[in-house]
Protein backbone atom coordinates (compact mmCIF):
# COMPACT_ATOMS: atom_id res chain seq x y z
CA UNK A 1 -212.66 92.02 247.75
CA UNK A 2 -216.22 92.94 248.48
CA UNK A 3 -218.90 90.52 248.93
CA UNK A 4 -220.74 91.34 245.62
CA UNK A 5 -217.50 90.29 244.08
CA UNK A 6 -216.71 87.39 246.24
CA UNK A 7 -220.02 85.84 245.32
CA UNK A 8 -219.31 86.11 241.50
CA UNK A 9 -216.07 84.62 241.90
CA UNK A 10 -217.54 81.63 243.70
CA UNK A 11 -220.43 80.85 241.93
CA UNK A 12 -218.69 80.79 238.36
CA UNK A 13 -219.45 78.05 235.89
CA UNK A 14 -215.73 77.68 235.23
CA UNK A 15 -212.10 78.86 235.62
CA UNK A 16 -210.61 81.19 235.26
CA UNK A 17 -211.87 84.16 234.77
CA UNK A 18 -212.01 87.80 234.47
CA UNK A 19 -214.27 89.96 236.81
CA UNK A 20 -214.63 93.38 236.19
CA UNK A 21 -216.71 95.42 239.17
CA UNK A 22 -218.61 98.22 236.77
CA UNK A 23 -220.42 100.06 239.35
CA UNK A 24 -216.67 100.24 241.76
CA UNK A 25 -214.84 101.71 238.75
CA UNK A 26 -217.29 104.50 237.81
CA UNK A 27 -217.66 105.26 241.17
CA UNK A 28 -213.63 105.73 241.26
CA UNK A 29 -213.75 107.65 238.07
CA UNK A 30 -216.88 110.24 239.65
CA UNK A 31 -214.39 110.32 242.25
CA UNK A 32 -210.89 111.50 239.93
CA UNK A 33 -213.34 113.87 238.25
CA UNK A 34 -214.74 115.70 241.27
CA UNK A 35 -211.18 115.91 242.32
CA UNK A 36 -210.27 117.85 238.89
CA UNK A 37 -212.43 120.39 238.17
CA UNK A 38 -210.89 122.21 235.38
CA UNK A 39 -208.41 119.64 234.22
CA UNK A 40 -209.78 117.57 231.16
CA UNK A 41 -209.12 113.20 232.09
CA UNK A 42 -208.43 111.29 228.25
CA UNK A 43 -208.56 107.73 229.66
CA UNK A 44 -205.40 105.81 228.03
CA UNK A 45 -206.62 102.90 226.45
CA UNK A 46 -203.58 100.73 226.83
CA UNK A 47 -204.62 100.39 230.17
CA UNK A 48 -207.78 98.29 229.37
CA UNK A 49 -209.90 98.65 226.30
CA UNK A 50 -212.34 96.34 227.06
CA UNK A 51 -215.60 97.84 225.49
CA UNK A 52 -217.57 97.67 229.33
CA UNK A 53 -214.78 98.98 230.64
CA UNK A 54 -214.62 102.07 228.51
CA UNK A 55 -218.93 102.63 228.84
CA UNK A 56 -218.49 102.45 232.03
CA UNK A 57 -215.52 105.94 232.35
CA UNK A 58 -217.33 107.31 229.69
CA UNK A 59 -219.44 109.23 231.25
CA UNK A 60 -216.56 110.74 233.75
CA UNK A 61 -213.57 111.32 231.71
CA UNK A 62 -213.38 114.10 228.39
CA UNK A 63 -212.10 111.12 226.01
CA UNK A 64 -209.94 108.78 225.13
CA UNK A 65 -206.16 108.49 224.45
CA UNK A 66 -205.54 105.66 221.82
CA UNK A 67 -201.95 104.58 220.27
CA UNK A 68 -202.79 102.40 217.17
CA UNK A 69 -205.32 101.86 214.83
CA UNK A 70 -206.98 99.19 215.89
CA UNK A 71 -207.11 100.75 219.71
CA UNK A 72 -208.48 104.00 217.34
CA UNK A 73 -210.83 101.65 215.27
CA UNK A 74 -212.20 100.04 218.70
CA UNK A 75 -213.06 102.86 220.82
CA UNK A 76 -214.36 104.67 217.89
CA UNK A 77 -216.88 101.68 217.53
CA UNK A 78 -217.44 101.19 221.18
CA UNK A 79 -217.74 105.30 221.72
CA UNK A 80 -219.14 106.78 218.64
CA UNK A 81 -218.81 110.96 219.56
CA UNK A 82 -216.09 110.29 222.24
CA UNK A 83 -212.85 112.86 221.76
CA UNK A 84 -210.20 110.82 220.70
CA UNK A 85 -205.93 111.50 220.79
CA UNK A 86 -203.35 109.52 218.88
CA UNK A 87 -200.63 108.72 220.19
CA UNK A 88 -197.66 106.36 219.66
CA UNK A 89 -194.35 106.41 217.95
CA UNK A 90 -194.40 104.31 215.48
CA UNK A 91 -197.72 105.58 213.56
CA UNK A 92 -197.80 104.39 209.80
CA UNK A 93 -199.82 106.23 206.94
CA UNK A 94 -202.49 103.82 206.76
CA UNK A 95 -202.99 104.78 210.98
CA UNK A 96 -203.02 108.54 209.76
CA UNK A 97 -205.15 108.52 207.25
CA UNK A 98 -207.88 106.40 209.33
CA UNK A 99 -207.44 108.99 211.96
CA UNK A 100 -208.20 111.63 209.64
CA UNK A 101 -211.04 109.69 208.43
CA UNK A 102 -212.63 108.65 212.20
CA UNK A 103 -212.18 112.18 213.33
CA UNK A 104 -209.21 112.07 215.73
CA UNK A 105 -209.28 115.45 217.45
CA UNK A 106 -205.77 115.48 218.17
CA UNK A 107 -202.96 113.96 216.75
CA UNK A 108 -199.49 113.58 219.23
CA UNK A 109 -197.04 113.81 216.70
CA UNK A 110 -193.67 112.11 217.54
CA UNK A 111 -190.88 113.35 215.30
CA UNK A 112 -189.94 115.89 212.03
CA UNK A 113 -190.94 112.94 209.88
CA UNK A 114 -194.22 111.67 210.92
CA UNK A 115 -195.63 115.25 210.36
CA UNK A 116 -194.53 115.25 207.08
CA UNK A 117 -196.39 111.99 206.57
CA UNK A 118 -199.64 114.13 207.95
CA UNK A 119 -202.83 114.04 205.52
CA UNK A 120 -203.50 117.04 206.63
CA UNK A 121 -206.00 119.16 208.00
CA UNK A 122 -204.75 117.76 211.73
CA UNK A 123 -204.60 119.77 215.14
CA UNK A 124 -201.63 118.45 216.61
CA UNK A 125 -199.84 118.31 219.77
CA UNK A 126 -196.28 117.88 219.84
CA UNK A 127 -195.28 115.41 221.92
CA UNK A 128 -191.63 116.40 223.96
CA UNK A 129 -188.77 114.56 225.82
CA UNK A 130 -187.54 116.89 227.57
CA UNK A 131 -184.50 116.45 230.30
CA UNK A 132 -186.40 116.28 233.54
CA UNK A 133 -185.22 113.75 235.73
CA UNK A 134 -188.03 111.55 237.59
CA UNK A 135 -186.59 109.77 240.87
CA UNK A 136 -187.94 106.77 241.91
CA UNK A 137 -190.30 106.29 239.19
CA UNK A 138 -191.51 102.88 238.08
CA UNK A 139 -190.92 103.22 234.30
CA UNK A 140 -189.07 106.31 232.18
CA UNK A 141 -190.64 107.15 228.82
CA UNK A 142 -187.03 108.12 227.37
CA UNK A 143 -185.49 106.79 223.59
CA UNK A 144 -188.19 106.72 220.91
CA UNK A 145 -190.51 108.55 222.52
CA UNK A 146 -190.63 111.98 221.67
CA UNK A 147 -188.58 114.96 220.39
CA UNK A 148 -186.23 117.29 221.95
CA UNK A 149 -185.65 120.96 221.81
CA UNK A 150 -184.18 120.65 217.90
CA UNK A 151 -186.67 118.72 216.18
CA UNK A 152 -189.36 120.68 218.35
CA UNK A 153 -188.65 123.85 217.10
CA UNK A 154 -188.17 122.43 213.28
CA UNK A 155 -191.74 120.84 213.83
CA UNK A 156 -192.97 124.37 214.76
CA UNK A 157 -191.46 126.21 211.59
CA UNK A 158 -192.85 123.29 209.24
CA UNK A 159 -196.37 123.95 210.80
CA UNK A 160 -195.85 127.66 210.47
CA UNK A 161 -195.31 127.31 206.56
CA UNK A 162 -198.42 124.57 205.97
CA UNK A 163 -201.78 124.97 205.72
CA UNK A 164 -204.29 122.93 207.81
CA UNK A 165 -201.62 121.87 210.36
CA UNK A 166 -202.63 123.62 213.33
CA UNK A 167 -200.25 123.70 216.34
CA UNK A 168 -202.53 123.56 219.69
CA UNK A 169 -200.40 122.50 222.23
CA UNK A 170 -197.49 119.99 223.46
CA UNK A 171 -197.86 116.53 225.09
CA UNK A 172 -195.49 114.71 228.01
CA UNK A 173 -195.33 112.27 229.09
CA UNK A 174 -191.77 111.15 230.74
CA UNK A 175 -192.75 108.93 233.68
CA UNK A 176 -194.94 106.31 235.21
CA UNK A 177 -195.46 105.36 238.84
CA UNK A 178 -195.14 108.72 240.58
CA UNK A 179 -196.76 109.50 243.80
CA UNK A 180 -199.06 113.20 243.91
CA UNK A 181 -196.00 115.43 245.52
CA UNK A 182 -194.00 113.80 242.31
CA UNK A 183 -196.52 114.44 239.94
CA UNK A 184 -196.88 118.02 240.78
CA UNK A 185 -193.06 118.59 240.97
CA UNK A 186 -192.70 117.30 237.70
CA UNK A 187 -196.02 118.93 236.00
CA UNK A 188 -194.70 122.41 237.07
CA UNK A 189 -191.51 122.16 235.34
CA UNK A 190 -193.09 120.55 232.26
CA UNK A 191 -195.47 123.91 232.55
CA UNK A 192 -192.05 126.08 233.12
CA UNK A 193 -190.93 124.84 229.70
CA UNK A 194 -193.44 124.08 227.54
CA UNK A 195 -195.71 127.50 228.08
CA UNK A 196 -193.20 130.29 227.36
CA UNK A 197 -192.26 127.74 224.00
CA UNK A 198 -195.55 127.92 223.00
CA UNK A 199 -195.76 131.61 223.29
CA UNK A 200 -192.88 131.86 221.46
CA UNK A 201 -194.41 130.19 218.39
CA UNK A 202 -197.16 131.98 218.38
CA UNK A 203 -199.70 129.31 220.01
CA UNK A 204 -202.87 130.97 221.43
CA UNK A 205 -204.86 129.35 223.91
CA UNK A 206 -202.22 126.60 224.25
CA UNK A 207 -202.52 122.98 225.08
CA UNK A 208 -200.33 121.29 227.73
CA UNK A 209 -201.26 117.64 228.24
CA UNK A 210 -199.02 116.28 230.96
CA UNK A 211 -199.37 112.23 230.23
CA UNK A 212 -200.39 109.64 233.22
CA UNK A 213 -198.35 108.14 235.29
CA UNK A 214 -200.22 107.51 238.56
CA UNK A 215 -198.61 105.42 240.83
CA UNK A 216 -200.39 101.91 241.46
CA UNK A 217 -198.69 100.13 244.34
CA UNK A 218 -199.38 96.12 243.75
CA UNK A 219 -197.59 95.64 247.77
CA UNK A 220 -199.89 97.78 249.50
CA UNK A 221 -203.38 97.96 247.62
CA UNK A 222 -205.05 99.94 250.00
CA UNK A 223 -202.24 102.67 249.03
CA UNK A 224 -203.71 104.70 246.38
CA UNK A 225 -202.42 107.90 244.10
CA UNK A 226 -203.71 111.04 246.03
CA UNK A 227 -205.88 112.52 243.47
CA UNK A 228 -207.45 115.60 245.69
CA UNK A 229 -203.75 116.92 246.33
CA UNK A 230 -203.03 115.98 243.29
CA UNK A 231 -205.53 118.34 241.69
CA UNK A 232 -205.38 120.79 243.99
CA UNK A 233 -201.50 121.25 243.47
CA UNK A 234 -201.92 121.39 238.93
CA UNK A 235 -200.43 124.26 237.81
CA UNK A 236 -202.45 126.59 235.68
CA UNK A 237 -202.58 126.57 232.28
CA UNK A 238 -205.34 127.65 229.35
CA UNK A 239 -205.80 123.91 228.79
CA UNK A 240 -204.43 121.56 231.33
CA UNK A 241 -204.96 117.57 230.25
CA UNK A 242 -204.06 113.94 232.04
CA UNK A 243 -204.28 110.96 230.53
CA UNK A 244 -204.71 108.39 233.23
CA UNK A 245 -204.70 104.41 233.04
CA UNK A 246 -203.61 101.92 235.41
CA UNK A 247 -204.49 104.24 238.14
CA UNK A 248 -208.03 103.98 236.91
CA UNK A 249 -208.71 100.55 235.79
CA UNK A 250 -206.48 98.56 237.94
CA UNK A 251 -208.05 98.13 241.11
CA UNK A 252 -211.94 96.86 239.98
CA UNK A 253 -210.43 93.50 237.97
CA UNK A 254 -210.10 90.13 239.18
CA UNK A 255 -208.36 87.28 237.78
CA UNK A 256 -209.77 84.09 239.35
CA UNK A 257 -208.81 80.79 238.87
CA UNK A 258 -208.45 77.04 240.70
CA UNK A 259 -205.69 75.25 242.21
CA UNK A 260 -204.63 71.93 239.78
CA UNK A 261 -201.95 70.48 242.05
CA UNK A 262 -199.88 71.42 245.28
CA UNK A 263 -196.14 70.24 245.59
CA UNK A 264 -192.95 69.97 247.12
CA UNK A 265 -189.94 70.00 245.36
CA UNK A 266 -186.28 70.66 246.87
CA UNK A 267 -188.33 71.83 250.04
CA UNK A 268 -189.89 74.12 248.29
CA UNK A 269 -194.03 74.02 247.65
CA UNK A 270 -195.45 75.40 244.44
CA UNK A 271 -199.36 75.76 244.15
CA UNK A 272 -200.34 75.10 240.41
CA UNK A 273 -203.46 77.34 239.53
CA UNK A 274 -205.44 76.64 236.03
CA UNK A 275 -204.70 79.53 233.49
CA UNK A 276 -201.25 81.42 233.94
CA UNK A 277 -199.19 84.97 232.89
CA UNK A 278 -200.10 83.97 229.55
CA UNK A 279 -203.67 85.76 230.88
CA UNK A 280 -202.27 88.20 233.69
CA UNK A 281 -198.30 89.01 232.20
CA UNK A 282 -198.61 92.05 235.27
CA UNK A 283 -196.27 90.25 238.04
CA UNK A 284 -193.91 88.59 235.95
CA UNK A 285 -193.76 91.72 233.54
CA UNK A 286 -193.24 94.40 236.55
CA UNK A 287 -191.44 92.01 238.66
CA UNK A 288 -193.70 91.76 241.84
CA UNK A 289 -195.98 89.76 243.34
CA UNK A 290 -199.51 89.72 242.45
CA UNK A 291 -202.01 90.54 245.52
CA UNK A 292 -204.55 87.43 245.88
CA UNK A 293 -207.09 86.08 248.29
CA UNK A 294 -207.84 82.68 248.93
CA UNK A 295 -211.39 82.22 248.52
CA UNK A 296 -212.35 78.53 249.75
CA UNK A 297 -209.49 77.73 252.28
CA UNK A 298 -208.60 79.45 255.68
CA UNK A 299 -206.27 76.78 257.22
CA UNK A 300 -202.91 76.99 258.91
CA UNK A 301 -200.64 79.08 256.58
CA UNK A 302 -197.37 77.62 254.51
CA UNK A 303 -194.67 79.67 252.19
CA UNK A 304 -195.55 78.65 249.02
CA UNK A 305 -195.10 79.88 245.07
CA UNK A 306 -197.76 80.48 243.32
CA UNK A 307 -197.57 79.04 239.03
CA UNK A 308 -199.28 78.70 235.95
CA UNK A 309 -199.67 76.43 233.81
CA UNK A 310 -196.97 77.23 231.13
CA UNK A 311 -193.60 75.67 230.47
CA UNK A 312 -191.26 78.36 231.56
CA UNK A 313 -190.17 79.10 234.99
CA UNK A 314 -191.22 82.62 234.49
CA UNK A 315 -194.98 81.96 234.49
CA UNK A 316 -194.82 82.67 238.49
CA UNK A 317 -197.92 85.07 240.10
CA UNK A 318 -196.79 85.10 243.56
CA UNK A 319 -192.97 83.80 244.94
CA UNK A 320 -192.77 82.52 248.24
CA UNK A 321 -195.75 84.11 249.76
CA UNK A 322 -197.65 83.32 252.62
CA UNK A 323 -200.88 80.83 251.60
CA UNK A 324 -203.50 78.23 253.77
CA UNK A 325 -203.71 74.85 253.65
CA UNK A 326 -204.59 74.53 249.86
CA UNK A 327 -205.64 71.46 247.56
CA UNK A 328 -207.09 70.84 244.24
CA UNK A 329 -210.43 72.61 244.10
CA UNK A 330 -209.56 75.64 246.26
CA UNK A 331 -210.71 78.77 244.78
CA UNK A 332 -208.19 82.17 244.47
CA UNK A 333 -208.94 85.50 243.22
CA UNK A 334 -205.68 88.00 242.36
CA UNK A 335 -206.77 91.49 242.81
CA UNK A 336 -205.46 94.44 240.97
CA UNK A 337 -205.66 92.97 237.61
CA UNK A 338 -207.82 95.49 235.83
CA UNK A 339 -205.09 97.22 234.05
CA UNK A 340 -202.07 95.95 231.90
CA UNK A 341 -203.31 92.38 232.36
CA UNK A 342 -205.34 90.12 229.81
CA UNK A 343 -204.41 92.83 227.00
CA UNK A 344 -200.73 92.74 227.58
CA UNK A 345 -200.37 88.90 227.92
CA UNK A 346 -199.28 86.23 225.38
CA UNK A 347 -202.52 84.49 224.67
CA UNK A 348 -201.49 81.73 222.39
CA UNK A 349 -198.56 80.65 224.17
CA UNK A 350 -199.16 76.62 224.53
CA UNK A 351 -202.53 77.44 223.13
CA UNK A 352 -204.48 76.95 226.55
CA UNK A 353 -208.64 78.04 226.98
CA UNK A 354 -208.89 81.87 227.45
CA UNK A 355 -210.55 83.17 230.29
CA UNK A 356 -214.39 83.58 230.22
CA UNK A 357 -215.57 87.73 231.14
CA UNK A 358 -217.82 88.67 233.79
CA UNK A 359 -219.12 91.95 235.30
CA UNK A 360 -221.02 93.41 238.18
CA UNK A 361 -223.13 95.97 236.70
């Protein structure tokens, strides 16, 4: 945590709270985008839509990718001439037909069926899950998402025989939490497949867009995705696209809040913070715990857990990590929790105050 941000956290009129460093994650972004020259970034909105957040990649990234209608209806609002993709498997007609009407530049079309449901005129990617293994990755975009080789090829003769669907290209995305040597591995056999198909159907000046997938390591956050071997190391093709999220937004968010109570039961201490994973669902969701700084206490360190506020065992940040001396009052920030965090969590649960918003612009 840098000083700038330290400061904010401190001097808060109340907890908890969001902060979101502005200046840190365009800085990051400048930083991706040097490191890509050639390769067009479509920032996944899942990550974080939060309007600030997405004026603040803006300038650095070639659009957005969106998955619903109300993520399309948002950054549509927020962005007015940004380049927008739809993704998603389970778009309905009412979804379509707003894309259509917002001016979705591409669509990511997910099986035989939802391209029949097309209004029509659409330039459309098919989206393909293909049988590439991914070691050691974090999450594996496998079941609903996608089509394989069959309904690929029946998408492509559909499109051949109907006007105003235009075939541009093919999207994957198969894996998340990959490290740059990973990434690559799997981008050139996605490229191996996916570029002689197109030729095949008779796709000029073909589309590839290879999905995200970044690895963000919450154990070791000065570990980050290698993004200059990473973009040194793409394979070529006419139109080569990423659509990165976590690995963007994640590291400039904090979620602070203040320590309620501090106790020992069965020998065991849990420090109860105001607020819970009913605001940040990351840890308990991905199964780790989340990185934090103490702000206001630097005593002799204890093995504590570190709570919410909820009734459920599960609302648990941090398990039996090392913490100081803490008491009522005292003051901690997590770090890490600009991506899959407030917008993935279960707000209403035991109807508790949100979290108040800040940002260092």
């Amino acid at each position: 945590m840098h000083e700038a941000v330290r400061e904010r956290a401190l001097g808060l009129p109340g907890y908890p709270a969001y902060i979101y460093d502005l200046p840190g994650l365009a800085a990051h972004a400048a930083r991706i985008r040097a490191a890509l020259p050639g390769t067009e970034i479509f920032y996944a909105a899942k990550a974080n839509p939060d309007a600030e957040i997405l004026r603040a990649l803006a300038p650095h990234m070639d659009g957005v990718e969106v998955s619903s209608g109300g993520e399309l209806t948002h950054v549509r609002e927020t962005l007015p001439g940004v380049r927008i993709a739809f993704g998603g498997p389970g778009k309905t007609n009412q979804e379509l037909a707003l894309a259509q009407r917002l001016g979705v530049e591409r669509i990511h079309v997910e099986s035989p069926r939802e391209l029949s449901r097309l209004p029509g005129p659409a330039a459309v990617l098919l989206r393909a899950n293909l049988p590439l293994s991914t070691p050691n990755a974090a999450l594996t975009m496998s079941g609903p998402f996608g089509m394989d080789e069959v309904d690929l090829d029946e998408c492509a003769r559909r499109i051949a025989g109907t006007p105003g669907i235009d075939l541009r290209g093919i999207h994957v995305h198969l894996a998340s939490g990959l490290d740059a040597p990973a990434m690559l591995d799997l981008a050139a056999r996605i490229c191996d497949w996916a570029l002689p198909w197109l030729e095949d159907n008779d796709v000029s000046d073909p589309e590839l867009n290879i999905g995200g997938g970044m690895a963000v390591d919450y154990g070791d956050p000065d570990a980050r995705f290698d993004w200059e071997t990473y973009g040194k190391g793409l394979p070529t093709a006419p139109t080569l696209r990423i659509e990165p999220g976590r690995a963007l937004t994640a590291y400039h968010g904090w979620y602070v809040t203040d320590v309620l109570d501090v106790k020992t039961t069965r020998g065991e201490t849990y420090v109860i913070l105001r607020g819970g994973t009913h605001h940040l669902r990351t840890p308990v969701t991905k199964g780790h715990d989340q990185p934090f700084e103490a702000l206001t206490s630097n005593g002799p360190e204890r093995r504590a857990t570190l709570v919410g506020q909820l009734c459920t065992p599960k609302d648990v940040f941090a398990r039996d990590v090392l913490v100081p001396d803490l008491a009522p009052g005292d003051i901690i920030a997590f770090a890490m929790a600009g991506a899959y965090a407030w917008n993935i969590s279960h707000h209403d649960f035991l109807m508790h105050p949100k979290p108040a918003f800040h940002y260092l612009r």
